[in-house]
Protein backbone atom coordinates (compact mmCIF):
# COMPACT_ATOMS: atom_id res chain seq x y z
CA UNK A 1 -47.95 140.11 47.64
CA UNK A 2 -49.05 138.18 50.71
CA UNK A 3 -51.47 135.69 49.74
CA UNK A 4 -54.22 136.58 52.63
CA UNK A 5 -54.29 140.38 51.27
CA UNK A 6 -55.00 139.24 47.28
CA UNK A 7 -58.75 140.17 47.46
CA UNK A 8 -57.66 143.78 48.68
CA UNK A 9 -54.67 144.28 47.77
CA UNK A 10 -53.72 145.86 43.90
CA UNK A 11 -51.99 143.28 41.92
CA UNK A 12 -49.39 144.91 39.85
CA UNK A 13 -48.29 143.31 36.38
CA UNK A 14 -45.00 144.57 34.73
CA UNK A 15 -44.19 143.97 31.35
CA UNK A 16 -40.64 144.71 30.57
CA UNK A 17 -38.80 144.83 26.98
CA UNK A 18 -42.00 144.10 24.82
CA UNK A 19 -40.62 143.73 21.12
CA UNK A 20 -43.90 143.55 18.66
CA UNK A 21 -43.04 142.18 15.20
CA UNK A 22 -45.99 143.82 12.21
CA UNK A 23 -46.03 142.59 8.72
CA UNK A 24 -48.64 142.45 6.20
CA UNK A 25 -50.44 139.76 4.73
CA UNK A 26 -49.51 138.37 0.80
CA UNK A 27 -52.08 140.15 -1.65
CA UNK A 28 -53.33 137.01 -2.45
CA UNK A 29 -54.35 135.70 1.31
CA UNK A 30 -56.55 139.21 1.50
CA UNK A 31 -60.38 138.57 1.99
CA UNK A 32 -62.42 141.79 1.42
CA UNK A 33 -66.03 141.52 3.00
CA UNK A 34 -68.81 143.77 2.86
CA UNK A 35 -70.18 144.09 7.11
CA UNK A 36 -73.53 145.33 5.32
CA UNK A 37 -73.96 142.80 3.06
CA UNK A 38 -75.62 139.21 4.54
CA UNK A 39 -76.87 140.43 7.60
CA UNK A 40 -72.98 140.30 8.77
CA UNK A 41 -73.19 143.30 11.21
CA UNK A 42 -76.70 142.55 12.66
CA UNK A 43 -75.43 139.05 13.43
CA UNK A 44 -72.50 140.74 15.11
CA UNK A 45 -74.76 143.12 17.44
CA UNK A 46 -77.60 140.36 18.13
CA UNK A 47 -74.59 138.15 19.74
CA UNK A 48 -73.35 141.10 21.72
CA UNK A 49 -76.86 141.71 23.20
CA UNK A 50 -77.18 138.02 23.88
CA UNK A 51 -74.28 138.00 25.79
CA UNK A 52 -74.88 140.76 27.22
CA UNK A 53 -78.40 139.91 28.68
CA UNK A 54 -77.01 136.73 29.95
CA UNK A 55 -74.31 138.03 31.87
CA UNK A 56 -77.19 140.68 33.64
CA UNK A 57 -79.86 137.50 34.29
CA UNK A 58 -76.32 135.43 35.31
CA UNK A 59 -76.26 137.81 38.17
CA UNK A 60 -74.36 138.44 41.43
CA UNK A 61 -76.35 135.74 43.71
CA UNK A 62 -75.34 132.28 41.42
CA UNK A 63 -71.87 133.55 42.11
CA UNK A 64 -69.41 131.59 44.73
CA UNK A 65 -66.64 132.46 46.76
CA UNK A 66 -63.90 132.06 44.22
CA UNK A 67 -65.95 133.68 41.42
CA UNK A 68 -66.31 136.54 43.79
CA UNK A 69 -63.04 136.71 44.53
CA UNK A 70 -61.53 136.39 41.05
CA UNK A 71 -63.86 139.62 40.23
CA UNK A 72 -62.35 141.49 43.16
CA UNK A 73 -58.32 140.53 41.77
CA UNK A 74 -59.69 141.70 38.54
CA UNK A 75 -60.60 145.11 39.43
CA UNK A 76 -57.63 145.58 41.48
CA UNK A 77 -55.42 144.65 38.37
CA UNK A 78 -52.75 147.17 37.33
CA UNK A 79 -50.70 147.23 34.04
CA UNK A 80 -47.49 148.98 33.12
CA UNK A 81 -45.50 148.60 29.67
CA UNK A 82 -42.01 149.71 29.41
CA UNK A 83 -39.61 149.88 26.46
CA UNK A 84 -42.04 148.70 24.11
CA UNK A 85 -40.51 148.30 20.06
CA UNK A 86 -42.53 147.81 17.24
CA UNK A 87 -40.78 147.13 14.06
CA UNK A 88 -42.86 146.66 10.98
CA UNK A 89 -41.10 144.05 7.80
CA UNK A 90 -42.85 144.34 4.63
CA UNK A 91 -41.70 141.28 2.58
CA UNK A 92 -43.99 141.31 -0.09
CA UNK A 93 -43.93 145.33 -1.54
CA UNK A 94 -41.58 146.34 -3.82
CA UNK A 95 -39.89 149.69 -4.86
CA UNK A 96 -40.95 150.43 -8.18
């Protein structure tokens, strides 16, 4: 891609050959947690409004060139995947 075209132009991103590798955790590493006990979950959703409502108040006019130009790559960002293999390795389980 030419560099004077990047703020117009789609950028394409091509992952080829992805191998993903999923194994559980040891039974004894396992944390269970309750999201409803300690105010967990309304600690969760107050940060997301926080951030949130400072990304709106950040708004467009603090921004600078780059900023504004990093925003338009970003949009114009496309993804493919091919041959992706997952393979899942439980060492921990046994048979009987």
């Amino acid at each position: 891609m030419p560099w004077l075209k990047i703020g117009s132009s789609p950028v394409e991103i091509t992952i080829t050959g992805l191998n993903i590798i999923v194994s559980p955790q040891n039974k004894a590493n396992w944390v269970f947690q309750d999201i409803f006990a300690h105010g967990h979950l309304e600690k969760m959703f107050l940060g997301i409004l926080n951030k949130v409502e400072t990304e709106i108040t950040a708004g467009d006019e603090n921004q600078g060139y780059f900023s504004k130009l990093a925003m338009k790559v970003l949009d114009n960002i496309s993804v493919s995947i091919k041959d992706i293999h997952f393979r899942f390795e439980d060492h921990f389980s046994t048979l009987d």
